[in-house]
C-alpha atoms as a PDB file:
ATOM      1  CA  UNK A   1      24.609 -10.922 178.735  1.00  0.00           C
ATOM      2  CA  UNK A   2      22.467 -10.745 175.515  1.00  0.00           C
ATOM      3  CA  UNK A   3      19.047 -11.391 175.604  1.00  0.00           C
ATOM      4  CA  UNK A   4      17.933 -14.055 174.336  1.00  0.00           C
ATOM      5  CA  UNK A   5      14.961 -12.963 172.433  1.00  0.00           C
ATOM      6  CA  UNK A   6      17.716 -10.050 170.462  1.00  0.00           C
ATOM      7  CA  UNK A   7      20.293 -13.361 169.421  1.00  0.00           C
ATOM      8  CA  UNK A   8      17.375 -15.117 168.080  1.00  0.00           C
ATOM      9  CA  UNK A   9      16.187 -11.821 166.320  1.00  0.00           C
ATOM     10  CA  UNK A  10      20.301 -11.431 165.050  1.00  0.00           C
ATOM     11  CA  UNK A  11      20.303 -14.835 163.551  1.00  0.00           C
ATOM     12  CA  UNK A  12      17.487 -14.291 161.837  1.00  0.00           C
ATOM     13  CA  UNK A  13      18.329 -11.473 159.939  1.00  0.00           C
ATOM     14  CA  UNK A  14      21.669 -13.091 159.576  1.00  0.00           C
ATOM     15  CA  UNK A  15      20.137 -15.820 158.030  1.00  0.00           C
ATOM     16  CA  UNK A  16      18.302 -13.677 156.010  1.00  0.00           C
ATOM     17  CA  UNK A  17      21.098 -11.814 154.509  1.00  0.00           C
ATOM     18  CA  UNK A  18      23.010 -14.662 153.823  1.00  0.00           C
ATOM     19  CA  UNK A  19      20.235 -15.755 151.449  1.00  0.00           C
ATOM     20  CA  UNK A  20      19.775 -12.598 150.161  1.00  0.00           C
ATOM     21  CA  UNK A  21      23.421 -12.510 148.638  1.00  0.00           C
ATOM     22  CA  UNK A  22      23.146 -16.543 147.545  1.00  0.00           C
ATOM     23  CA  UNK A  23      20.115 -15.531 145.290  1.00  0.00           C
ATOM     24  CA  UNK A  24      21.878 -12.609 143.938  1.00  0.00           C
ATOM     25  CA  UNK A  25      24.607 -14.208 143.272  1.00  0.00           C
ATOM     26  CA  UNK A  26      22.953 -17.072 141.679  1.00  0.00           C
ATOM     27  CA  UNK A  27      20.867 -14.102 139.837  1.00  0.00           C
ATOM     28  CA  UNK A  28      24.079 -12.852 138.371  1.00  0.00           C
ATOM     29  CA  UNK A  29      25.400 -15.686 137.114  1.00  0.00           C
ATOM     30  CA  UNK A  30      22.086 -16.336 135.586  1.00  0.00           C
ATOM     31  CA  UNK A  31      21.847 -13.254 133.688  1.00  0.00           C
ATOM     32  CA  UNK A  32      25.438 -13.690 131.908  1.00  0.00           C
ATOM     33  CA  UNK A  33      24.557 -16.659 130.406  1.00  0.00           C
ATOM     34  CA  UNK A  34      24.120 -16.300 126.948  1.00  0.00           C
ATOM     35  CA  UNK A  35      20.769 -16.992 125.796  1.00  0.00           C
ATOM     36  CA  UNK A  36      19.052 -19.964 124.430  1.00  0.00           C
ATOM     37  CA  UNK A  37      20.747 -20.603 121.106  1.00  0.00           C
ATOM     38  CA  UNK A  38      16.855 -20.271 119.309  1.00  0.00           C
ATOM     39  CA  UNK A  39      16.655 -17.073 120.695  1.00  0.00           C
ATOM     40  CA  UNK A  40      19.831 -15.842 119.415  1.00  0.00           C
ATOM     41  CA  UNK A  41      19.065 -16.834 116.389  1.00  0.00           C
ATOM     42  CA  UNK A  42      15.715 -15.738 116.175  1.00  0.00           C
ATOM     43  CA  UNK A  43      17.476 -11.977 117.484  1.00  0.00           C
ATOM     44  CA  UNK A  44      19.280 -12.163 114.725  1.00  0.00           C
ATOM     45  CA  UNK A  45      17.059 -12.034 112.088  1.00  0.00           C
ATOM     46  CA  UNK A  46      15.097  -9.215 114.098  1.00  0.00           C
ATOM     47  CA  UNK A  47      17.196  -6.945 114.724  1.00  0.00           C
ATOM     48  CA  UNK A  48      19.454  -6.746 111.038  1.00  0.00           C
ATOM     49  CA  UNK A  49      20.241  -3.768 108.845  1.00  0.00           C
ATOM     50  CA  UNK A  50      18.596  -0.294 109.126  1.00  0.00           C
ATOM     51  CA  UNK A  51      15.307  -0.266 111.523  1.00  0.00           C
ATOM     52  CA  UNK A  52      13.117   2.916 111.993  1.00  0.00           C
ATOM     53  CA  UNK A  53      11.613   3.154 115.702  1.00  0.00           C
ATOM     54  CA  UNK A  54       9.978   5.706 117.201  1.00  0.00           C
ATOM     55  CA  UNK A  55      12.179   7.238 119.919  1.00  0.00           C
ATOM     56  CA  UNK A  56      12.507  10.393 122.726  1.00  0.00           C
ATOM     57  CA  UNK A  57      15.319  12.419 123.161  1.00  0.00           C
ATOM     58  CA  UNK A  58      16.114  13.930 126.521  1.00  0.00           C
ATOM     59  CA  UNK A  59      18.556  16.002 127.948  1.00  0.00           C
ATOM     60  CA  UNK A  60      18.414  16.175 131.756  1.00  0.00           C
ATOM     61  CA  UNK A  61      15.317  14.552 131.309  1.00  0.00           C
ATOM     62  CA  UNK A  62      13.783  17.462 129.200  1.00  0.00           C
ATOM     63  CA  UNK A  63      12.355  15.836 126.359  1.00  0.00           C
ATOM     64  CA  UNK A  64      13.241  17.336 123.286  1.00  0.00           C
ATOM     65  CA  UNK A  65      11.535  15.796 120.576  1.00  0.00           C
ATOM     66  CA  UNK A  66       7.999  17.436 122.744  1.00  0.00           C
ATOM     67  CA  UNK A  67       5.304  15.451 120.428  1.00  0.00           C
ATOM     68  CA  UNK A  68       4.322  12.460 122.994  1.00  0.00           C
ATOM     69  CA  UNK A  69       4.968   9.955 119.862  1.00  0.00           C
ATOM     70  CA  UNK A  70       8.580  11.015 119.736  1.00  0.00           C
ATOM     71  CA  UNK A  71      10.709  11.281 116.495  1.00  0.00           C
ATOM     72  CA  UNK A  72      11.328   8.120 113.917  1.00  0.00           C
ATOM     73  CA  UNK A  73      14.650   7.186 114.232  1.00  0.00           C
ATOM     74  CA  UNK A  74      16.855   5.230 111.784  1.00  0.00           C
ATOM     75  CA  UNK A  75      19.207   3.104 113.804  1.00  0.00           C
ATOM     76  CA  UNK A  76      21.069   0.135 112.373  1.00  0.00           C
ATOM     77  CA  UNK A  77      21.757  -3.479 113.247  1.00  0.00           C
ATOM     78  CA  UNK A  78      24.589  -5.333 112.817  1.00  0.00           C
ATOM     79  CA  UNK A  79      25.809  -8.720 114.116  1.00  0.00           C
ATOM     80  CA  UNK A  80      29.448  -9.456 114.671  1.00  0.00           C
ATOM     81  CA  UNK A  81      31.920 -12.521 114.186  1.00  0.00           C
ATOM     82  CA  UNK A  82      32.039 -12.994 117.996  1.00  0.00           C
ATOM     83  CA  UNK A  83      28.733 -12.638 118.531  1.00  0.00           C
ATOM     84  CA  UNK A  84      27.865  -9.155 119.768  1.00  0.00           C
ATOM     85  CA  UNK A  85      25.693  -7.163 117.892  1.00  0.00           C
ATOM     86  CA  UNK A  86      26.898  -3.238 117.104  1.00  0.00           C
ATOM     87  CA  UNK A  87      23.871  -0.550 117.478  1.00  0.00           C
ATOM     88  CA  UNK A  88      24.757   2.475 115.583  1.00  0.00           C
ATOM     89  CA  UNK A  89      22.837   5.751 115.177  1.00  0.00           C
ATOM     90  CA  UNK A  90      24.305   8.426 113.003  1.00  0.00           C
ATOM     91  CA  UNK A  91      24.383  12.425 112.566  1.00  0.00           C
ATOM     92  CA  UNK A  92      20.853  12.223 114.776  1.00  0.00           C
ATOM     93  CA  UNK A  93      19.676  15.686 115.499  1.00  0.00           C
ATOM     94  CA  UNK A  94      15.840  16.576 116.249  1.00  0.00           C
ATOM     95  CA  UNK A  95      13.852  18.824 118.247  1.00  0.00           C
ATOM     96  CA  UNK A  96      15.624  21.458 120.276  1.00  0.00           C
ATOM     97  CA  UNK A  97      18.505  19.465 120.471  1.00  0.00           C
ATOM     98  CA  UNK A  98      21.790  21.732 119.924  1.00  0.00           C
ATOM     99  CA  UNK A  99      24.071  19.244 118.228  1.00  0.00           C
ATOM    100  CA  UNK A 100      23.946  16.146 115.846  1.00  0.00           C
ATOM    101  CA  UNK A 101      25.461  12.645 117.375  1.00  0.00           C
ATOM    102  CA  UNK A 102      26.721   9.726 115.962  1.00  0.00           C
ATOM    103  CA  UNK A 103      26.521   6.556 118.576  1.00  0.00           C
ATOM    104  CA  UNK A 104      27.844   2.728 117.990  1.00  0.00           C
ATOM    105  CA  UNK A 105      28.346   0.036 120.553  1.00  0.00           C
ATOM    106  CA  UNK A 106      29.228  -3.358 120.786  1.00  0.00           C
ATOM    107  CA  UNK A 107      26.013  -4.738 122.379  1.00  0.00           C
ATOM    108  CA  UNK A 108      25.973  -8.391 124.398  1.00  0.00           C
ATOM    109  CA  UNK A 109      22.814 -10.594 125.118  1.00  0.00           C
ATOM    110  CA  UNK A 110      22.126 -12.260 127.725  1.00  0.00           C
ATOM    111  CA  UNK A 111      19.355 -13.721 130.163  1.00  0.00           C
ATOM    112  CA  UNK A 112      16.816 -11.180 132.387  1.00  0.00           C
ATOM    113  CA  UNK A 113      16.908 -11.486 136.193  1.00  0.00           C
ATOM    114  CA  UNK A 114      14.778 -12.481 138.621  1.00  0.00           C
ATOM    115  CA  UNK A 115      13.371  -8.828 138.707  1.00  0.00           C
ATOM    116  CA  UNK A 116      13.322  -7.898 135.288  1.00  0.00           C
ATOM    117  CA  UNK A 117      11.574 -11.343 134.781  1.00  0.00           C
ATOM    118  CA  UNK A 118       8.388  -9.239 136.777  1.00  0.00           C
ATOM    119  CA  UNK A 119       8.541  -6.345 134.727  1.00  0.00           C
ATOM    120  CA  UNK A 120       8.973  -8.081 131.151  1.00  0.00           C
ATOM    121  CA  UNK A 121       6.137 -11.228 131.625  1.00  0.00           C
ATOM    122  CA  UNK A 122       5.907 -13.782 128.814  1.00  0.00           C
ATOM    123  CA  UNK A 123       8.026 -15.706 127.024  1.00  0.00           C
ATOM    124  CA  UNK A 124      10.995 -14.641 124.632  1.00  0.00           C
ATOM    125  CA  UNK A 125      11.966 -12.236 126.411  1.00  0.00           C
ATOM    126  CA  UNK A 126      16.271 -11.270 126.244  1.00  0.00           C
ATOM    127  CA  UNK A 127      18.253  -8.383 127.130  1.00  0.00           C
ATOM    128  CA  UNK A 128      21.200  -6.623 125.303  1.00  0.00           C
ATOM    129  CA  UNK A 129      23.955  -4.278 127.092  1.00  0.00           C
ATOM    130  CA  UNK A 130      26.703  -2.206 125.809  1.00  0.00           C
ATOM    131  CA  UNK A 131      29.010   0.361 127.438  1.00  0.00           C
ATOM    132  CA  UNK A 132      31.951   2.481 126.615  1.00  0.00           C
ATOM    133  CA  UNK A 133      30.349   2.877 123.300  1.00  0.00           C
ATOM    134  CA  UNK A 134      31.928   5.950 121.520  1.00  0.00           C
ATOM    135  CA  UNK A 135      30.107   8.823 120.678  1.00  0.00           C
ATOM    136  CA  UNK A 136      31.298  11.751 118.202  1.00  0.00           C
ATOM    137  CA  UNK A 137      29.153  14.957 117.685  1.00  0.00           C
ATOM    138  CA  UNK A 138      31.217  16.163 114.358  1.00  0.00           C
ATOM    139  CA  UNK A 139      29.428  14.204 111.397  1.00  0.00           C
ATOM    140  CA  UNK A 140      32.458  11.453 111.829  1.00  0.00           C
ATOM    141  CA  UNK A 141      31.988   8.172 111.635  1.00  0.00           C
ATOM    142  CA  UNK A 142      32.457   7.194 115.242  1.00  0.00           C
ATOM    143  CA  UNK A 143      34.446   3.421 116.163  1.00  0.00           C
ATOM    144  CA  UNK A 144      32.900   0.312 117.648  1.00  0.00           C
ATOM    145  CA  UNK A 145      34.174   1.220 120.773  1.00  0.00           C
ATOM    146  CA  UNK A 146      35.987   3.647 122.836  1.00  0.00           C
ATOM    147  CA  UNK A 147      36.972   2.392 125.840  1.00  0.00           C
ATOM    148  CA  UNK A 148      36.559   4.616 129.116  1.00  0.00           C
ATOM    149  CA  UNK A 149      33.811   6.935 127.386  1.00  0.00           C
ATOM    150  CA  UNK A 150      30.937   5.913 129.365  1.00  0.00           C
ATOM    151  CA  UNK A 151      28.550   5.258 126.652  1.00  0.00           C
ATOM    152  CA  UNK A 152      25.850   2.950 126.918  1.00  0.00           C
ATOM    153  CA  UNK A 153      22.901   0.358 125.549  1.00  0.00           C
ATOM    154  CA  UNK A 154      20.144  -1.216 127.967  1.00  0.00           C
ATOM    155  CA  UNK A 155      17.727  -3.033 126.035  1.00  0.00           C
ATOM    156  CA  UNK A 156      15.335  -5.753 125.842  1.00  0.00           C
ATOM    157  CA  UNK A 157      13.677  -7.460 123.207  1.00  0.00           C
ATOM    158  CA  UNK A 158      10.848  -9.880 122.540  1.00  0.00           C
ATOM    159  CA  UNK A 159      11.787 -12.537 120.039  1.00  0.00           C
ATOM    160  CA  UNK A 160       8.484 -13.770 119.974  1.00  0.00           C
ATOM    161  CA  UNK A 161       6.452 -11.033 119.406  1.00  0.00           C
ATOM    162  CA  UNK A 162       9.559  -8.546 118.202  1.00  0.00           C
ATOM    163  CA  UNK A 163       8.581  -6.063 121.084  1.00  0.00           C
ATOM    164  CA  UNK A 164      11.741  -3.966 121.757  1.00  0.00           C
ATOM    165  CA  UNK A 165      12.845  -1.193 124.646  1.00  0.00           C
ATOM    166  CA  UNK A 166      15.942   0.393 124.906  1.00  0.00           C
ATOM    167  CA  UNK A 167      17.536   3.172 126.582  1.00  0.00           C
ATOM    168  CA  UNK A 168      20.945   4.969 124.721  1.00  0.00           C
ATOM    169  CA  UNK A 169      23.110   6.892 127.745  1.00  0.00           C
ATOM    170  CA  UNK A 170      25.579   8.699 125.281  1.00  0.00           C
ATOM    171  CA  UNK A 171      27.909  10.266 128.470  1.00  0.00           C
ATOM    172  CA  UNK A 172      27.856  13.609 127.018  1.00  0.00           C
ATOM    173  CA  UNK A 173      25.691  16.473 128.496  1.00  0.00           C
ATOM    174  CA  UNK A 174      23.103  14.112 130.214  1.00  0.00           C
ATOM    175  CA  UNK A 175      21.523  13.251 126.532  1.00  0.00           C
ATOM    176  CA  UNK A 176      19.816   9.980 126.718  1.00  0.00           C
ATOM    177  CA  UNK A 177      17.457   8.771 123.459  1.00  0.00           C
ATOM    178  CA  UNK A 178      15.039   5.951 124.824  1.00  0.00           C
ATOM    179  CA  UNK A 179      13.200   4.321 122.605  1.00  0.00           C
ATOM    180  CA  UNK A 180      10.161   3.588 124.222  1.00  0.00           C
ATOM    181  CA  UNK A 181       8.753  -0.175 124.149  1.00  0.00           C
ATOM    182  CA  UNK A 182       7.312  -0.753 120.806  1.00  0.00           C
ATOM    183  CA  UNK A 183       6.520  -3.280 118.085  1.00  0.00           C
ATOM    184  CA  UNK A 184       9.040  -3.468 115.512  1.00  0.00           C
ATOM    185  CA  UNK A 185       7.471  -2.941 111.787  1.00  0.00           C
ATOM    186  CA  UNK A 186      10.314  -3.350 109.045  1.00  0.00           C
ATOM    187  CA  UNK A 187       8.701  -1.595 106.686  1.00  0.00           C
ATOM    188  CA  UNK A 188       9.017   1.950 108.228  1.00  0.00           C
ATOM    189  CA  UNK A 189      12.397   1.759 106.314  1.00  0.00           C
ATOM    190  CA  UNK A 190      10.532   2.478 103.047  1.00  0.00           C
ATOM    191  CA  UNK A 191       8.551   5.414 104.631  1.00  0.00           C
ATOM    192  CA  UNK A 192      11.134   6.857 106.756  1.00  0.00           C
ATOM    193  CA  UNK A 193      11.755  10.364 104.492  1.00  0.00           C
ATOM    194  CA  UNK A 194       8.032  10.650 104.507  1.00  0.00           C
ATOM    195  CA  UNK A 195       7.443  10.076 108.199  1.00  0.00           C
ATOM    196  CA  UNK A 196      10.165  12.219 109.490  1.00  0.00           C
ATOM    197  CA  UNK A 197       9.013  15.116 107.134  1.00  0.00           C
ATOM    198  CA  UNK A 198       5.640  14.579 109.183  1.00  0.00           C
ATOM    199  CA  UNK A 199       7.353  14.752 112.143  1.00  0.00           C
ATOM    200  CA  UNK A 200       8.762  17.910 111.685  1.00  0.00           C
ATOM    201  CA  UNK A 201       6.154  19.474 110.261  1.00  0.00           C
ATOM    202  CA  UNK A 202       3.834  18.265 113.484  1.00  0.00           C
ATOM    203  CA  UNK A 203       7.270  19.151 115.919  1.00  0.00           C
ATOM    204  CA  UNK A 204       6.550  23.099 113.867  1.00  0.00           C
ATOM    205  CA  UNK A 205       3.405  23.620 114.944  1.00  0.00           C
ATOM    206  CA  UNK A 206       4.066  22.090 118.326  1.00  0.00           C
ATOM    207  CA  UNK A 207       6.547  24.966 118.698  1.00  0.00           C
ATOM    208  CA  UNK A 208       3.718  27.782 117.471  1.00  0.00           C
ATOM    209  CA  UNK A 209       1.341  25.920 119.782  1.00  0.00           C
ATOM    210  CA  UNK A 210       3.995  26.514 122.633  1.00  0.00           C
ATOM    211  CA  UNK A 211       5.216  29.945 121.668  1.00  0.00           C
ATOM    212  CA  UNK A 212       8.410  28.885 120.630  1.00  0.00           C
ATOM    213  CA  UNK A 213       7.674  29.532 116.627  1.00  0.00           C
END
């Protein structure tokens, strides 16, 4: 015969559970809404064409751009007829990295969750996702998408304040680039031979600093 102090303590956490997977549920439908139709719009004329952000490139979490402003990085923007936007990044090669890669994905926006909603505060806030984006390491231009390669986008971006975060997972050797959160500035474009030249002169004398000159 159960106690009846343990079926009261059962039903509880029953109870609890049960609510538990209603608000998650609810959470996930939430978050695959697309966003407000303002936002969207105001997403697309953020994120459009060729933008230079500052980003880190790891490999098994090693980062291997090693100057704590990481590398500029020239990725490009580009909004599609049904609605996703395509993130490219091409021949990309810094640091110690061993090989050059060439990245696009079909990216999707959509809503933040309930916990993300802590974490990003404010309004304007949207994410973007993208997997099985395809990834080439030979200088060719690499397709939308490649289904089954693992590839991925995680992003989020401030339409109010153009803030942006977003974390590349190309599949291949546990290389990740993650561009750090940031304000966007459009006019890095116009400086971007100038301030990578910087960079690797600073990334030089990082290595002669570090005995690896």
């Amino acid at each position: 015969m159960k106690h009846p102090a343990s079926t009261k303590i059962l039903s509880i956490f029953i109870l609890v559970a049960l609510c538990c997977f209603t608000s998650c549920s609810s959470d996930d439908e939430i978050t695959q809404e697309a966003p407000a139709d303002e936002y969207v719009s105001k997403a697309k004329t953020i994120l459009d064409g060729n933008i230079v952000l500052s980003t880190k490139a790891t490999m098994s979490g090693v980062d291997k751009t090693h100057l704590a402003d990481g590398c500029p990085t020239k990725f490009n923007f580009k909004w599609n007829e049904d609605g996703t936007m395509t993130l490219s990044l091409v021949d990309f090669t810094v640091g110690s990295m061993p090989f050059a890669v060439t990245f696009k994905c079909k990216t999707k926006f959509m809503n933040l969750n309930s916990w993300e909603k802590d974490e990003y505060k404010g309004s304007g806030w949207i994410k973007f996702q993208g997997k099985d984006g395809n990834v080439t390491t030979v200088g060719e231009e690499a397709a939308d998408n490649q289904e089954g390669s693992g590839a991925s986008v995680d992003g989020y971006l401030n339409v109010l304040t153009n803030q942006i975060e977003f974390i590349v997972n190309y599949n291949l050797m546990n290389v990740r680039t993650e561009t750090f959160l940031q304000t966007i500035d459009k006019n890095r474009i116009n400086n971007f031979d100038a301030e990578f030249a910087k960079y690797e002169k600073d990334l030089e004398q990082w290595k002669k600093d570090h005995g690896q000159g």
